[in-house]
C-alpha atoms as a PDB file:
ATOM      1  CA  UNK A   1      27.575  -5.766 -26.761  1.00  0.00           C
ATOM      2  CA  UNK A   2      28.579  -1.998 -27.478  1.00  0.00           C
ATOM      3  CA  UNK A   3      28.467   1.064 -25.670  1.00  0.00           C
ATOM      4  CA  UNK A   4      26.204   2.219 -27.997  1.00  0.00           C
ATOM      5  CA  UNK A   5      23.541  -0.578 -27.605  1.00  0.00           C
ATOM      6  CA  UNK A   6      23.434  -0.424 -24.196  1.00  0.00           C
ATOM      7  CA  UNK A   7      23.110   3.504 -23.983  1.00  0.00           C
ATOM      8  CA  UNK A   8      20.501   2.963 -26.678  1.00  0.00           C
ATOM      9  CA  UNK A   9      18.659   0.360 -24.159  1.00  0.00           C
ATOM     10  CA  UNK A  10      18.780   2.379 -20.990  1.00  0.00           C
ATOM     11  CA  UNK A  11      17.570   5.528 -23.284  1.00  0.00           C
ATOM     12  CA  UNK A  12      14.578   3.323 -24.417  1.00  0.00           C
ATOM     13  CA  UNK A  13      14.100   1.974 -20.565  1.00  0.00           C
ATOM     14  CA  UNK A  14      13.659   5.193 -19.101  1.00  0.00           C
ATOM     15  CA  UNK A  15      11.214   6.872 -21.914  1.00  0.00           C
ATOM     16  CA  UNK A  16       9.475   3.838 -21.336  1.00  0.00           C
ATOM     17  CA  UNK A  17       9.352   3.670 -17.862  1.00  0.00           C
ATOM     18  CA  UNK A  18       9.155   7.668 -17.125  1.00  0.00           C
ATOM     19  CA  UNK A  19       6.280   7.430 -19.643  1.00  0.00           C
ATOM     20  CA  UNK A  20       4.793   4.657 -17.148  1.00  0.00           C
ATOM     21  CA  UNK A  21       5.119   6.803 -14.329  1.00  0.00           C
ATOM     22  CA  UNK A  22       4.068   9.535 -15.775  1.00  0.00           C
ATOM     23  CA  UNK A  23       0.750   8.149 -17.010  1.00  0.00           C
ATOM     24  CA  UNK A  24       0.175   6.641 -13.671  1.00  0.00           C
ATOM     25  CA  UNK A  25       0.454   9.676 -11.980  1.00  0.00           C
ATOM     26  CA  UNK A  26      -1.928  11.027 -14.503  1.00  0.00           C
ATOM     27  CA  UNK A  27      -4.536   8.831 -13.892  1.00  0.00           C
ATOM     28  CA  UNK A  28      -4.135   8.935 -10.123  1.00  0.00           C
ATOM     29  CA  UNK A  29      -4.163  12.563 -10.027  1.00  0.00           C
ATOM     30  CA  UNK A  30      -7.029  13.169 -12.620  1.00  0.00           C
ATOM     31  CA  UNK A  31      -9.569  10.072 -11.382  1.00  0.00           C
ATOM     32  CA  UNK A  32      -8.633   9.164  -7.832  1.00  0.00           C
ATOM     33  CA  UNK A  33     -11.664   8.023  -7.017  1.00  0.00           C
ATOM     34  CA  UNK A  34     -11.935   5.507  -9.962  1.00  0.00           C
ATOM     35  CA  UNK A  35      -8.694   4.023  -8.888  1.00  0.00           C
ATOM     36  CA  UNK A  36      -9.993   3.455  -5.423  1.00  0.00           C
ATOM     37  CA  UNK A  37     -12.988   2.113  -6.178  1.00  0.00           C
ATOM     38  CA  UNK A  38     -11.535  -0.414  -8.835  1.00  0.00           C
ATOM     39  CA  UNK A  39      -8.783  -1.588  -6.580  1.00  0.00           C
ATOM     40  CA  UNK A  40     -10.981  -1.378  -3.108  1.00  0.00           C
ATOM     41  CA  UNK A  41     -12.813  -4.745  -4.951  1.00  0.00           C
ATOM     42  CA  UNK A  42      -9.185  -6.429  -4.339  1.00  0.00           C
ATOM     43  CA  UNK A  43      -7.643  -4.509  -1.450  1.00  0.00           C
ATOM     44  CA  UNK A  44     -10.322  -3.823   1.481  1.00  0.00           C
ATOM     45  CA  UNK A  45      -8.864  -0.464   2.867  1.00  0.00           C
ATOM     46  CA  UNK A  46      -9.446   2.622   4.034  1.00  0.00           C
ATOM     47  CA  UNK A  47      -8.985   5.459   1.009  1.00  0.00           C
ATOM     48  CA  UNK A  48      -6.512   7.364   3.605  1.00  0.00           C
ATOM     49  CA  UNK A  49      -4.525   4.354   3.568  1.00  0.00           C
ATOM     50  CA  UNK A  50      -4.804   3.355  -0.077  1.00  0.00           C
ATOM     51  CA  UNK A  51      -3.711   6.775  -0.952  1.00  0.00           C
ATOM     52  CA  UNK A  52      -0.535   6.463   1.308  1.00  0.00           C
ATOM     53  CA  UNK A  53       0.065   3.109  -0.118  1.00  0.00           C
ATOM     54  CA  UNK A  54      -0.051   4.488  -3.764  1.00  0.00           C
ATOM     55  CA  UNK A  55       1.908   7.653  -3.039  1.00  0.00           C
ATOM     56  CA  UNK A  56       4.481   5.387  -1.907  1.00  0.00           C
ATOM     57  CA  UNK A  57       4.522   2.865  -4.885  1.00  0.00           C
ATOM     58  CA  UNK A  58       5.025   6.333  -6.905  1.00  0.00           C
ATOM     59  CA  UNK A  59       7.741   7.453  -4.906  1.00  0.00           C
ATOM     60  CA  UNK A  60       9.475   3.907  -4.859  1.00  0.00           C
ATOM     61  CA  UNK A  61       9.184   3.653  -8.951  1.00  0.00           C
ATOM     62  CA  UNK A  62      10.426   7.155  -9.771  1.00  0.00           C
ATOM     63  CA  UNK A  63      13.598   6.069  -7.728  1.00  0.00           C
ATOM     64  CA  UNK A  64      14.388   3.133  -9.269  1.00  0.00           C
ATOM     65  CA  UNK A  65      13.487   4.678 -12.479  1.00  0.00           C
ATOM     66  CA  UNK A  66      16.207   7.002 -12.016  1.00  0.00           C
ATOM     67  CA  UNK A  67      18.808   4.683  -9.961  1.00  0.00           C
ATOM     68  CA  UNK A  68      18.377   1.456 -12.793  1.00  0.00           C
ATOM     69  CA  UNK A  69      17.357   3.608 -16.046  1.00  0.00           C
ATOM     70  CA  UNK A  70      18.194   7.122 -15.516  1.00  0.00           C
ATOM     71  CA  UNK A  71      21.818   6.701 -13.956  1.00  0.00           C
ATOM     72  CA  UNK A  72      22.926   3.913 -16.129  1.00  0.00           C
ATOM     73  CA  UNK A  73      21.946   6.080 -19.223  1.00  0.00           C
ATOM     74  CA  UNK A  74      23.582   9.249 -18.235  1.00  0.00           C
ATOM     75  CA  UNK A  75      26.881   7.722 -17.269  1.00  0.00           C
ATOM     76  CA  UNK A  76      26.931   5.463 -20.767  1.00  0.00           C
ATOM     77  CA  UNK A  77      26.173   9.008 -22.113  1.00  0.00           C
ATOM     78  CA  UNK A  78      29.285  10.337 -20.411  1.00  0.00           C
ATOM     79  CA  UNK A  79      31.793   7.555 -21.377  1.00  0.00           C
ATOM     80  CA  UNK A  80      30.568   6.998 -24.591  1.00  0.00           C
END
Protein backbone atom coordinates (compact mmCIF):
# COMPACT_ATOMS: atom_id res chain seq x y z
CA UNK A 1 0.00 0.00 0.00
CA UNK A 2 1.27 3.65 -0.90
CA UNK A 3 1.41 6.79 0.76
CA UNK A 4 -0.79 8.00 -1.60
CA UNK A 5 -3.65 5.43 -1.06
CA UNK A 6 -3.71 5.75 2.34
CA UNK A 7 -3.74 9.70 2.37
CA UNK A 8 -6.41 9.23 -0.28
CA UNK A 9 -8.41 6.89 2.37
CA UNK A 10 -8.11 9.04 5.44
CA UNK A 11 -9.10 12.16 3.01
CA UNK A 12 -12.26 10.13 2.00
CA UNK A 13 -12.80 9.00 5.92
CA UNK A 14 -12.98 12.31 7.23
CA UNK A 15 -15.33 14.03 4.36
CA UNK A 16 -17.28 11.17 5.09
CA UNK A 17 -17.38 11.17 8.57
CA UNK A 18 -17.27 15.20 9.12
CA UNK A 19 -20.18 15.06 6.64
CA UNK A 20 -21.84 12.53 9.27
CA UNK A 21 -21.33 14.77 11.98
CA UNK A 22 -22.19 17.51 10.42
CA UNK A 23 -25.62 16.32 9.27
CA UNK A 24 -26.27 15.01 12.68
CA UNK A 25 -25.74 18.09 14.22
CA UNK A 26 -28.05 19.50 11.66
CA UNK A 27 -30.80 17.53 12.39
CA UNK A 28 -30.36 17.78 16.15
CA UNK A 29 -30.11 21.40 16.07
CA UNK A 30 -32.95 22.10 13.47
CA UNK A 31 -35.70 19.26 14.87
CA UNK A 32 -34.80 18.45 18.45
CA UNK A 33 -37.90 17.58 19.34
CA UNK A 34 -38.39 14.96 16.52
CA UNK A 35 -35.25 13.29 17.64
CA UNK A 36 -36.56 12.98 21.14
CA UNK A 37 -39.65 11.83 20.47
CA UNK A 38 -38.42 9.08 17.92
CA UNK A 39 -35.74 7.81 20.21
CA UNK A 40 -37.88 8.35 23.69
CA UNK A 41 -39.97 5.04 22.02
CA UNK A 42 -36.47 3.12 22.68
CA UNK A 43 -34.76 5.06 25.47
CA UNK A 44 -37.35 6.08 28.38
CA UNK A 45 -35.63 9.38 29.60
CA UNK A 46 -35.97 12.55 30.62
CA UNK A 47 -35.34 15.20 27.46
CA UNK A 48 -32.70 17.03 29.95
CA UNK A 49 -30.94 13.89 30.04
CA UNK A 50 -31.33 12.74 26.45
CA UNK A 51 -30.00 16.03 25.41
CA UNK A 52 -26.83 15.58 27.66
CA UNK A 53 -26.50 12.13 26.38
CA UNK A 54 -26.55 13.34 22.68
CA UNK A 55 -24.35 16.38 23.24
CA UNK A 56 -21.94 13.99 24.46
CA UNK A 57 -22.12 11.33 21.60
CA UNK A 58 -21.38 14.66 19.42
CA UNK A 59 -18.57 15.66 21.35
CA UNK A 60 -17.10 12.00 21.55
CA UNK A 61 -17.46 11.58 17.47
CA UNK A 62 -15.96 14.94 16.48
CA UNK A 63 -12.86 13.72 18.55
CA UNK A 64 -12.31 10.66 17.14
CA UNK A 65 -13.12 12.12 13.87
CA UNK A 66 -10.23 14.25 14.21
CA UNK A 67 -7.79 11.84 16.35
CA UNK A 68 -8.49 8.53 13.68
CA UNK A 69 -9.38 10.60 10.33
CA UNK A 70 -8.28 14.06 10.69
CA UNK A 71 -4.68 13.44 12.24
CA UNK A 72 -3.81 10.48 10.20
CA UNK A 73 -4.66 12.57 7.01
CA UNK A 74 -2.78 15.65 7.84
CA UNK A 75 0.41 13.93 8.85
CA UNK A 76 0.25 11.51 5.46
CA UNK A 77 -0.25 15.04 3.96
CA UNK A 78 2.97 16.21 5.57
CA UNK A 79 5.25 13.20 4.72
CA UNK A 80 3.96 12.59 1.55
Amino acid sequence: MTIETLTAFFMWCTIINSGLLVLWTLIFLCAPDLVYRMQRKFFPISKEEFTLVFYGFLGVFKIFVLVFNAVPWVVLLIIG
